[in-house]
C-alpha atoms as a PDB file:
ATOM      1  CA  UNK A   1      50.051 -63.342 -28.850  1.00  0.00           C
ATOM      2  CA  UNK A   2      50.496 -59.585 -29.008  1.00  0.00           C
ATOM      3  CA  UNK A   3      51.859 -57.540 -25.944  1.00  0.00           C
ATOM      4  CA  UNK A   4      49.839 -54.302 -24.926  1.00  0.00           C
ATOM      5  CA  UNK A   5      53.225 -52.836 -23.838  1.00  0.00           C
ATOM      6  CA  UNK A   6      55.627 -51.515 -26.287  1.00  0.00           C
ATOM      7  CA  UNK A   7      58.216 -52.679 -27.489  1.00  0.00           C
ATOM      8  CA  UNK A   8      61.781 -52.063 -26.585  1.00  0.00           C
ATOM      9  CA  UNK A   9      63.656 -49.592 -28.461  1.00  0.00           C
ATOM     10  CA  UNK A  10      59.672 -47.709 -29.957  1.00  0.00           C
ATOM     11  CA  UNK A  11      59.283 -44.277 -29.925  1.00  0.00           C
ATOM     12  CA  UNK A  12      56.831 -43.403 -26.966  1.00  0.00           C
ATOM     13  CA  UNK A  13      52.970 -42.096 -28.575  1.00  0.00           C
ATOM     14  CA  UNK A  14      52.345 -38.612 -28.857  1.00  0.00           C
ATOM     15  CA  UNK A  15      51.055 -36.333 -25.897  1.00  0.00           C
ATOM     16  CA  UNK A  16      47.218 -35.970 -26.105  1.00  0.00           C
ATOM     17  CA  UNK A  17      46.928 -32.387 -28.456  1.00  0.00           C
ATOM     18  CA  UNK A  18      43.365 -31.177 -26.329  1.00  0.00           C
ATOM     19  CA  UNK A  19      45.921 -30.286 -23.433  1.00  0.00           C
ATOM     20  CA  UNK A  20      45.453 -26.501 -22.918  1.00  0.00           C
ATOM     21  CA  UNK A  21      48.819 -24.778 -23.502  1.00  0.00           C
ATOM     22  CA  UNK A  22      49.379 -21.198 -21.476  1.00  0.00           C
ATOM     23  CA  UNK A  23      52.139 -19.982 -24.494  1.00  0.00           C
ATOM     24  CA  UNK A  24      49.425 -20.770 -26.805  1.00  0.00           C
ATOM     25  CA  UNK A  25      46.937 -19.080 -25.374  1.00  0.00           C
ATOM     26  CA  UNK A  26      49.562 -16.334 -24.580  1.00  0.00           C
ATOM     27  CA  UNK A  27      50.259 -15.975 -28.424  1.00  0.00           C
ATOM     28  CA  UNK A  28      46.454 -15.675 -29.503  1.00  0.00           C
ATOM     29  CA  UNK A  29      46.242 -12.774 -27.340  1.00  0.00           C
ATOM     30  CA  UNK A  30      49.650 -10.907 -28.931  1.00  0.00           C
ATOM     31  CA  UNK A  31      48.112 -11.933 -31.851  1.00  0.00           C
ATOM     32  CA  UNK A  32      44.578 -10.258 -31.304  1.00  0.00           C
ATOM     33  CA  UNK A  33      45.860  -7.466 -29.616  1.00  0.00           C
ATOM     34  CA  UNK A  34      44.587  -4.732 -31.023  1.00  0.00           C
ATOM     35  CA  UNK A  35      41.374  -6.563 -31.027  1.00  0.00           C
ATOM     36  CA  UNK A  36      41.427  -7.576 -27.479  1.00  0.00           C
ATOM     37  CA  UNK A  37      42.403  -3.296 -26.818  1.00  0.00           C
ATOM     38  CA  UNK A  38      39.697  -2.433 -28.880  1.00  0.00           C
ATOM     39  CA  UNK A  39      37.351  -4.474 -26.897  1.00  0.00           C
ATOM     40  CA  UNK A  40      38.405  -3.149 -23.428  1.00  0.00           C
ATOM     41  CA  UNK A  41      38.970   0.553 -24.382  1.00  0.00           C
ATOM     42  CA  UNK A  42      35.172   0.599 -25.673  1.00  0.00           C
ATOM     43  CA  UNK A  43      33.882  -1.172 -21.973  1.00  0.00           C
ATOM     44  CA  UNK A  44      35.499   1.126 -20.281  1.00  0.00           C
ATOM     45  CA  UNK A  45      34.649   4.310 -22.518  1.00  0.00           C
ATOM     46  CA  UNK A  46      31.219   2.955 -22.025  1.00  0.00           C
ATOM     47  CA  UNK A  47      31.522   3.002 -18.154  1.00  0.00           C
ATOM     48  CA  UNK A  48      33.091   6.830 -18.609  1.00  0.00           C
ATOM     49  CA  UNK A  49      29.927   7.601 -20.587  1.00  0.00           C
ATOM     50  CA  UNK A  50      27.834   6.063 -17.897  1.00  0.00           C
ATOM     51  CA  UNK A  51      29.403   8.270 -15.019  1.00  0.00           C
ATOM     52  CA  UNK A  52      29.405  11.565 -17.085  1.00  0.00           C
ATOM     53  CA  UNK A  53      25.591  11.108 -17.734  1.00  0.00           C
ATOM     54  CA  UNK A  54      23.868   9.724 -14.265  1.00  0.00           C
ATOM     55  CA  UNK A  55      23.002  11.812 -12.114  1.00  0.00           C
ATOM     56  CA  UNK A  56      24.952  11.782  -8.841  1.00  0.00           C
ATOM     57  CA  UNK A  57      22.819  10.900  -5.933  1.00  0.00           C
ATOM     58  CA  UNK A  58      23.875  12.114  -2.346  1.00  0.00           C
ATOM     59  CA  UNK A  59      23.213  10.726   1.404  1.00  0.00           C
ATOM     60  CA  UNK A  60      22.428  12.681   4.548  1.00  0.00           C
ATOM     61  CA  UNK A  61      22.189  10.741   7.732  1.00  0.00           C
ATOM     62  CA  UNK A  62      20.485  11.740  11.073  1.00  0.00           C
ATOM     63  CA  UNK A  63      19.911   9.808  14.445  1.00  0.00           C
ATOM     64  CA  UNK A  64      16.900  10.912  16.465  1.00  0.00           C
ATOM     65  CA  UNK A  65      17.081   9.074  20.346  1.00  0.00           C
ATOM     66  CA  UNK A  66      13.034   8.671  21.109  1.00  0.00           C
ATOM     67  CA  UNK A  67      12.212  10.106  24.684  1.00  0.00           C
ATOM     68  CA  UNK A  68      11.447   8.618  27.818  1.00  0.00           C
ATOM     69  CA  UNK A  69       9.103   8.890  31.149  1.00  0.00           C
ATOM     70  CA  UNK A  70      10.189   7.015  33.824  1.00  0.00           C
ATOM     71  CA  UNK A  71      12.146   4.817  31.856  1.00  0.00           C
ATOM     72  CA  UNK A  72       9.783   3.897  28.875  1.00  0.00           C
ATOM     73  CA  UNK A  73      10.346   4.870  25.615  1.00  0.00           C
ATOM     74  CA  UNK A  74       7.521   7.653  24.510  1.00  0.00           C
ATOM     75  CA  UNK A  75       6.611   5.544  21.139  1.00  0.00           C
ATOM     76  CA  UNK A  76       7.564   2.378  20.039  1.00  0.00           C
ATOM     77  CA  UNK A  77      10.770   2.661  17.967  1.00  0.00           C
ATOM     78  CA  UNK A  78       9.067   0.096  15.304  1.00  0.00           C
ATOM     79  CA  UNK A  79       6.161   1.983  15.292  1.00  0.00           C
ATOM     80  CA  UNK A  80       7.218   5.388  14.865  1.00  0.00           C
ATOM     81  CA  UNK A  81       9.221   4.129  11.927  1.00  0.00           C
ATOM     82  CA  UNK A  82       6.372   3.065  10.461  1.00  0.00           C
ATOM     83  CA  UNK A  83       4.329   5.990  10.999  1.00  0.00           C
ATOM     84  CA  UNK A  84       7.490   7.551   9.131  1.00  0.00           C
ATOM     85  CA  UNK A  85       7.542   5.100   6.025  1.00  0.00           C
ATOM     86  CA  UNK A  86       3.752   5.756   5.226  1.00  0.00           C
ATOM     87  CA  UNK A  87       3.753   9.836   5.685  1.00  0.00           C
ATOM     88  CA  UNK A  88       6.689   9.789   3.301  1.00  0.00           C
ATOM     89  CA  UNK A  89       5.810   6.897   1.074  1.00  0.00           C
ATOM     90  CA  UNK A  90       9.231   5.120   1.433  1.00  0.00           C
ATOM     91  CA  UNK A  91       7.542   1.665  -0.707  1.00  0.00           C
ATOM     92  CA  UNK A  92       6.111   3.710  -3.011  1.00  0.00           C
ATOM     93  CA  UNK A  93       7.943   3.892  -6.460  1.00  0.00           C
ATOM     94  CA  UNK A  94       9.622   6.951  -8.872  1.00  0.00           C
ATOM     95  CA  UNK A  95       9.636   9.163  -5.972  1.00  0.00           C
ATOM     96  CA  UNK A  96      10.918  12.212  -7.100  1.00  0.00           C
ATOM     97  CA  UNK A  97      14.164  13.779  -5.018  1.00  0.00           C
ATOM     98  CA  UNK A  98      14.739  14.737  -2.349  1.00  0.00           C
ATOM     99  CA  UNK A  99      12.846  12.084  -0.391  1.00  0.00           C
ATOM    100  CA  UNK A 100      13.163   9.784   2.409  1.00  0.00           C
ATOM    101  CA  UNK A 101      15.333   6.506   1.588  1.00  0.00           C
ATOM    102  CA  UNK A 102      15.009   4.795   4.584  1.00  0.00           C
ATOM    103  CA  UNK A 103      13.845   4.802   8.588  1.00  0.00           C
ATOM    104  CA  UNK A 104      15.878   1.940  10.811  1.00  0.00           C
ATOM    105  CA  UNK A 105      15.563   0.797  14.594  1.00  0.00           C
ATOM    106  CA  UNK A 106      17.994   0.276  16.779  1.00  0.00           C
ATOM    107  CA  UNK A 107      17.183   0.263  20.647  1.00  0.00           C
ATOM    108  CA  UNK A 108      15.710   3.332  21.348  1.00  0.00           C
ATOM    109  CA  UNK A 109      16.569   5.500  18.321  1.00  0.00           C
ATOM    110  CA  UNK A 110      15.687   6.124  15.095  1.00  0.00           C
ATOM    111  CA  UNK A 111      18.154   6.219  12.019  1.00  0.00           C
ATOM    112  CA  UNK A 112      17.003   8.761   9.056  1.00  0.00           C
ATOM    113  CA  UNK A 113      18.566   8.545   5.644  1.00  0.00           C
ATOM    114  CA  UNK A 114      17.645  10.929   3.066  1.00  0.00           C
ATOM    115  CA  UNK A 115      18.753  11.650  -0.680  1.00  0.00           C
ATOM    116  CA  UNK A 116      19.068  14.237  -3.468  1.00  0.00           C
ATOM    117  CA  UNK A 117      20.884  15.019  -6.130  1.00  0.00           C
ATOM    118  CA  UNK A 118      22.813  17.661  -3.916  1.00  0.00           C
ATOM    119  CA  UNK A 119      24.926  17.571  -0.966  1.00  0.00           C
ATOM    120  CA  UNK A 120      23.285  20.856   0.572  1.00  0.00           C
ATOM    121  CA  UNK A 121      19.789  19.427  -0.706  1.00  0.00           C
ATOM    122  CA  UNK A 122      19.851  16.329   0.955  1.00  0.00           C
ATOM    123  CA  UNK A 123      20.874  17.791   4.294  1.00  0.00           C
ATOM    124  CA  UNK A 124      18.189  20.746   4.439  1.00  0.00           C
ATOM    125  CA  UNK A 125      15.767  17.924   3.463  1.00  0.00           C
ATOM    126  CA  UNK A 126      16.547  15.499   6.299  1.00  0.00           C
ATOM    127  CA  UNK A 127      16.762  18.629   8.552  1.00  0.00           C
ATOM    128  CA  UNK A 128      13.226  19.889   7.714  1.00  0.00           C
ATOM    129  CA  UNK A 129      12.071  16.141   8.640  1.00  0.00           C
ATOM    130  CA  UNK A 130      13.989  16.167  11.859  1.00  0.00           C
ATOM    131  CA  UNK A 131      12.764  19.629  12.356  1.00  0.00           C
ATOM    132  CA  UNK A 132       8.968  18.501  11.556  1.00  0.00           C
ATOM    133  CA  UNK A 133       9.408  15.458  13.890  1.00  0.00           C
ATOM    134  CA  UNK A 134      10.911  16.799  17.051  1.00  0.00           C
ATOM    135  CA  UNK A 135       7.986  19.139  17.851  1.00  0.00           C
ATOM    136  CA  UNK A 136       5.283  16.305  17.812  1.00  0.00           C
ATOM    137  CA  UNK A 137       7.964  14.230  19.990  1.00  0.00           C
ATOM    138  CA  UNK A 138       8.004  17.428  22.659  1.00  0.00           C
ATOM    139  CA  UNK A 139       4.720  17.393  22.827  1.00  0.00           C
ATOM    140  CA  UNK A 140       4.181  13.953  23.764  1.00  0.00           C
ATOM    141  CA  UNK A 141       6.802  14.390  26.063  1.00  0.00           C
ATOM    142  CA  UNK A 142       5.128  17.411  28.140  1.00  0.00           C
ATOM    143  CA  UNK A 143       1.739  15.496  28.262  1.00  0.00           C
ATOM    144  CA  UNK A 144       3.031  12.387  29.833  1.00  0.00           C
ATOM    145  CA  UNK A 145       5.068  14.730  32.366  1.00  0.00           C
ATOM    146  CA  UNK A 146       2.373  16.542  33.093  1.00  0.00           C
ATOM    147  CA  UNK A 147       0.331  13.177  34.025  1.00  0.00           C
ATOM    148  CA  UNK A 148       3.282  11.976  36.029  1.00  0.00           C
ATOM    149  CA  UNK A 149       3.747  15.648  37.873  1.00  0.00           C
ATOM    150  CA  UNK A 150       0.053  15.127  38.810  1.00  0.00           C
ATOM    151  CA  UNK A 151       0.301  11.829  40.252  1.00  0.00           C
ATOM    152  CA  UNK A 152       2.939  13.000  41.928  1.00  0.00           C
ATOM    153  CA  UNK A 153       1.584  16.440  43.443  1.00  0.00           C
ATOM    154  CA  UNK A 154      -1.594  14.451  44.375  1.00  0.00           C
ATOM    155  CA  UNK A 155       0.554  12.130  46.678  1.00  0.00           C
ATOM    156  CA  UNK A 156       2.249  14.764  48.380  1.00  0.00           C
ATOM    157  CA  UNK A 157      -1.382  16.327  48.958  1.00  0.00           C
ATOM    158  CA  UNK A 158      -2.070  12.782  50.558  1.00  0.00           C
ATOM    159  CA  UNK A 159       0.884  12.722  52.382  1.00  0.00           C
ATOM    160  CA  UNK A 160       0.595  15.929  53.948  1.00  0.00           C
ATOM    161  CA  UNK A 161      -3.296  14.932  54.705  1.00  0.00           C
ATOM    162  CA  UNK A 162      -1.864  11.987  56.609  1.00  0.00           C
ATOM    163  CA  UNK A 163       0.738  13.830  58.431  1.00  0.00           C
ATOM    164  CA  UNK A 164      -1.773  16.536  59.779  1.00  0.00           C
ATOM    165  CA  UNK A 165      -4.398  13.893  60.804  1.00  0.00           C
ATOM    166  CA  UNK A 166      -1.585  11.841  62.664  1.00  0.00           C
ATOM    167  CA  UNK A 167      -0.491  15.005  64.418  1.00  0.00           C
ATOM    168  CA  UNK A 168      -4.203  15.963  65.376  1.00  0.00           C
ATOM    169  CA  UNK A 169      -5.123  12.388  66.677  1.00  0.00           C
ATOM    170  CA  UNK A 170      -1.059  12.620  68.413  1.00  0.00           C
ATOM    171  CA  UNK A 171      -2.347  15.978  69.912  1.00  0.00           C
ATOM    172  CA  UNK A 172      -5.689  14.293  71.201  1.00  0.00           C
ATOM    173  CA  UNK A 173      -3.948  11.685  72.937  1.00  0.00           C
ATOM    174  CA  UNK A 174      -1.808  13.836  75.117  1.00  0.00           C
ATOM    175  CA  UNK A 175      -4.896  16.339  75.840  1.00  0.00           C
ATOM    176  CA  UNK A 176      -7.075  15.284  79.396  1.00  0.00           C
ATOM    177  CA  UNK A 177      -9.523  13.391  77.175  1.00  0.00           C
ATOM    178  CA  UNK A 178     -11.863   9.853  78.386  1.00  0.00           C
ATOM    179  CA  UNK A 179      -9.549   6.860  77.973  1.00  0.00           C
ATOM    180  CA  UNK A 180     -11.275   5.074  75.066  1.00  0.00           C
ATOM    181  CA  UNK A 181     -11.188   8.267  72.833  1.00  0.00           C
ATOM    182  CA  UNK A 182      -7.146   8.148  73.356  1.00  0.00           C
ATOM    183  CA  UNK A 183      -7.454   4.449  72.795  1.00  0.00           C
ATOM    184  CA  UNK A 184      -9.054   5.450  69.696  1.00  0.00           C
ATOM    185  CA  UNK A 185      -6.942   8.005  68.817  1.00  0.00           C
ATOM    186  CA  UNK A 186      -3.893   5.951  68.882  1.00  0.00           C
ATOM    187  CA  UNK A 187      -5.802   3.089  67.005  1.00  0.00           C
ATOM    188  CA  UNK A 188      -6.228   5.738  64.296  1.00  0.00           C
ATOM    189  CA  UNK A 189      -2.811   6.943  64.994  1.00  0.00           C
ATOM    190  CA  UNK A 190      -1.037   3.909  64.347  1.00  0.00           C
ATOM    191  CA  UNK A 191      -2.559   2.342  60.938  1.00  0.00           C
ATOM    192  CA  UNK A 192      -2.061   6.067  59.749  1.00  0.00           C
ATOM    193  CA  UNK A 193       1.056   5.660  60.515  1.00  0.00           C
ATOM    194  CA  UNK A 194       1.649   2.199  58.512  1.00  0.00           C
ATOM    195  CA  UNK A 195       0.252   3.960  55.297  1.00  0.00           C
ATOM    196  CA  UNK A 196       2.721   6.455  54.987  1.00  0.00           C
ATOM    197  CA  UNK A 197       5.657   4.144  54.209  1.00  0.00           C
ATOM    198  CA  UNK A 198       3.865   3.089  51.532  1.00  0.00           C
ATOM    199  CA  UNK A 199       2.845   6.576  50.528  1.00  0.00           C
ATOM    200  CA  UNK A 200       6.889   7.887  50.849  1.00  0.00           C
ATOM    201  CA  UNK A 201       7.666   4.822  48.678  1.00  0.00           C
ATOM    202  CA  UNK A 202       5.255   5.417  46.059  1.00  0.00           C
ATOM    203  CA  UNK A 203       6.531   9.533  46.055  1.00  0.00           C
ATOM    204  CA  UNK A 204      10.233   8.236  45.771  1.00  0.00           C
ATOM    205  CA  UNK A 205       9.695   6.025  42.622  1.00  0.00           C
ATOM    206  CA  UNK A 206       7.686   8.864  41.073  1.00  0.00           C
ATOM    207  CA  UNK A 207      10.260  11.726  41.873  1.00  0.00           C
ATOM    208  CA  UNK A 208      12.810   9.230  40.356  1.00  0.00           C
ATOM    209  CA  UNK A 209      11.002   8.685  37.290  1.00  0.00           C
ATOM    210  CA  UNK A 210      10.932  12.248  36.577  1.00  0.00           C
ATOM    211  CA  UNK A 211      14.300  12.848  36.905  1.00  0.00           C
ATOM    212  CA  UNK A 212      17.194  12.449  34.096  1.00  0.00           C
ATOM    213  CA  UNK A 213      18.050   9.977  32.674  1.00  0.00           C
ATOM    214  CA  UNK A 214      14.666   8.109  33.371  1.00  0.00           C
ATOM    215  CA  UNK A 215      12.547  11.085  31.715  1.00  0.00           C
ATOM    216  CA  UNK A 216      13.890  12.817  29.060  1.00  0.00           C
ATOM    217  CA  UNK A 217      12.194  14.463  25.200  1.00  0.00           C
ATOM    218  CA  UNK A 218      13.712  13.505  21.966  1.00  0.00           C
ATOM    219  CA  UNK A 219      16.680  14.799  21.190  1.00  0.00           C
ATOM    220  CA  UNK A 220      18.967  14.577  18.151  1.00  0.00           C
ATOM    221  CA  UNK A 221      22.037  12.424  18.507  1.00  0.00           C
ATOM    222  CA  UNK A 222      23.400  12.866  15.207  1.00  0.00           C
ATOM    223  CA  UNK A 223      22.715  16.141  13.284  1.00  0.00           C
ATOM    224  CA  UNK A 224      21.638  15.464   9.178  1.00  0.00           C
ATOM    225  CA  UNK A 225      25.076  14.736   7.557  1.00  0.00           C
ATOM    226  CA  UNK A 226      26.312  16.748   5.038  1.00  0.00           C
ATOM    227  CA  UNK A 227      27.903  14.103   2.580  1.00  0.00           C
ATOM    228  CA  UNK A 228      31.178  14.899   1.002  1.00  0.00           C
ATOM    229  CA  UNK A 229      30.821  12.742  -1.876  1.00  0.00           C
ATOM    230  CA  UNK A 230      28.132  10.943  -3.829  1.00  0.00           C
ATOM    231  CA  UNK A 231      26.358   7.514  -3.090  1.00  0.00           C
ATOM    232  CA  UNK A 232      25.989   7.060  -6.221  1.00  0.00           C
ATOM    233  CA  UNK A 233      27.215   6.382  -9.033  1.00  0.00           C
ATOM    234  CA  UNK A 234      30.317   4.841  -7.570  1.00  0.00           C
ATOM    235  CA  UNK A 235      33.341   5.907  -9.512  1.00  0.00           C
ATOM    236  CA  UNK A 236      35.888   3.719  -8.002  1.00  0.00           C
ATOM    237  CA  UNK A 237      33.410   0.916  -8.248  1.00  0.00           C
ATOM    238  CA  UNK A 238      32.323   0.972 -11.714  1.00  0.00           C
ATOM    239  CA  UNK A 239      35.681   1.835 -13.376  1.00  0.00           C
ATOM    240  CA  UNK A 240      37.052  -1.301 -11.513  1.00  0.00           C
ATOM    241  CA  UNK A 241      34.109  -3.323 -12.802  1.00  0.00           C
ATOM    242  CA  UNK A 242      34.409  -1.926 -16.391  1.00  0.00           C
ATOM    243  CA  UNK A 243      38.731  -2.795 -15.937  1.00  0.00           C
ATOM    244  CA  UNK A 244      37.611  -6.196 -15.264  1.00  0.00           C
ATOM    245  CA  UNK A 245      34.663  -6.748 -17.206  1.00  0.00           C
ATOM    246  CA  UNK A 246      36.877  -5.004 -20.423  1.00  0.00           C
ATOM    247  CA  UNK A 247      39.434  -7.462 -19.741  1.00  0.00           C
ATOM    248  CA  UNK A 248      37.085 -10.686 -20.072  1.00  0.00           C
ATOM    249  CA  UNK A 249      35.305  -9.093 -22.861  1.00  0.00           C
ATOM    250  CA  UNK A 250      38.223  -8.330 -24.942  1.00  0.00           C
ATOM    251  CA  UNK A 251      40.045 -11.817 -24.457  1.00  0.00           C
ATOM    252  CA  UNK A 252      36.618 -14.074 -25.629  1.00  0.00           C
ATOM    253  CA  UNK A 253      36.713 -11.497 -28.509  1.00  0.00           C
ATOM    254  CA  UNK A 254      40.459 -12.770 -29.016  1.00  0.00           C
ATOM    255  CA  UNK A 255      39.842 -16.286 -28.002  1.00  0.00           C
ATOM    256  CA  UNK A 256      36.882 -16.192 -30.814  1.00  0.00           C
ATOM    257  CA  UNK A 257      38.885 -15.014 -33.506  1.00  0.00           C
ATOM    258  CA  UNK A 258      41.445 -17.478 -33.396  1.00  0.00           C
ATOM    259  CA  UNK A 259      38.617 -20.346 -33.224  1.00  0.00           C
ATOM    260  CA  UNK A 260      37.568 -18.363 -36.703  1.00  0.00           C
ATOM    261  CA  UNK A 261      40.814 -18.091 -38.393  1.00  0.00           C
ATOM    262  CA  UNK A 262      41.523 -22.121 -37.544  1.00  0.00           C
ATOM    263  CA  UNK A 263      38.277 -22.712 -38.791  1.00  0.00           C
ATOM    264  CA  UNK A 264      38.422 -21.360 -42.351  1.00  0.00           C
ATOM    265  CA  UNK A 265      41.786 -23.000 -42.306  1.00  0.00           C
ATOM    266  CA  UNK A 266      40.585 -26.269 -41.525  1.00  0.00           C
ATOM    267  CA  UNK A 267      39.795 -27.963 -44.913  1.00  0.00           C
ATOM    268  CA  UNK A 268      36.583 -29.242 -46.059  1.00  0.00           C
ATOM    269  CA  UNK A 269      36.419 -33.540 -44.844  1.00  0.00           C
ATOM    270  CA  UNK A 270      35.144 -35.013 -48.324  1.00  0.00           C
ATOM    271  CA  UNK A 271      31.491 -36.761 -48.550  1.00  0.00           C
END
């Protein structure tokens, strides 16, 4: 019977050749050199060409806090960004600049972002939308005010009612009057007197309300921004892409022609 193992004294069998050798691939790569350079300088002229031709788009930012009466907001934050996103038409498509990119929530303010293909543009633009905004917001503002102030001026007209009427029936009981009209005046007197409690509560809470920081209009928290450099294209970005992308490209392109050259080497198996 034959043993598997060898024998004593045999040479060992050759290493598998489909093992991937880093010198060889090394040397394919000094070999295409010029190819591989050729390869990588084109990417990353192409990336050059790309950032010499588009046309730089820049960012101006704004944050608009949404007034408050007595502690509410005046509009819904969600709301009042929609309202924004249909007058300006934020979904619809090939908007021309400048225009409004986008409208974001967050608590009880309102985050503006608008773009142009200048810094100074896209800053004027967001400010005439601020600008635009901030008026309708003041308004709002001085109406609901105005309905609190009345509520407010029409308790202290009650109040003042009460107070008279519980000095006049306070009077009648100390005057030389019949017994059960002063027994009747200090009936009066005394559930009078348990409404205004109530009544100084009620003006408390209101005069509270009205006051800062409960009631305040919309103000701007963040003035439009005037960016220093462009959103886009991104320079640093894109050249590191086209580096990388160059690199990859070039060494298939290498990789590719050595399959090639072994390949026409290879001679033809007979039929």
């Amino acid at each position: 019977m034959h043993s598997s193992s060898s024998l004593p004294g045999t040479s060992p069998s050759p290493a598998p050749q489909d093992e991937i050798n880093l010198f060889d691939l090394w040397d394919i790569l000094v070999r295409f050199r010029w190819r591989l350079l050729t390869v990588w300088g084109l990417t990353i002229a192409a990336a050059l060409s790309y950032l010499a031709l588009a046309t730089p788009v820049y960012e101006s930012r704004a944050v608009v806090q949404i007034g408050q009466i007595g502690g509410k907001p005046l509009h819904s934050p969600t709301a009042l960004a929609l309202e924004l996103r249909e007058r300006y038409e934020l979904d619809e498509k090939d908007r021309s600049r400048p225009l409004l990119r986008r409208v974001n929530t967050e608590e009880s303010a309102l985050i503006l972002e608008a773009e142009a293909e200048s810094a100074e543009q896209a800053q004027a633009f967001l400010q005439q939308i601020v600008e635009e905004l901030l008026p309708l917001q003041q308004q709002h503002y001085d109406q609901a005010r105005a309905l609190k102030q009345s509520a407010l001026d029409y308790l202290e007209i009650q109040i003042q009612r009460l107070e008279e009427q519980i000095q006049q029936l306070t009077t009648d009981t100390q005057s030389e009057v019949e017994e059960a009209v002063k027994a009747l005046a200090l009936l009066q007197g005394g559930t009078l007197q348990a409404d205004l409690p109530t009544l100084y509560q009620q003006r408390l809470l209101l005069q509270q309300e009205l006051t800062q920081p409960n009631s305040q209009p919309s103000r701007v928290v963040r003035e439009p921004t005037l960016p220093r450099q462009a959103s886009s294209p991104r320079t640093a970005l894109t050249l590191a892409l086209a580096v990388m992308l160059g690199g990859m490209l070039g060494s298939m392109a290498a990789f590719f022609s050595e399959f090639a050259r072994q390949a026409r080497q290879r001679p033809l198996t007979p039929s």
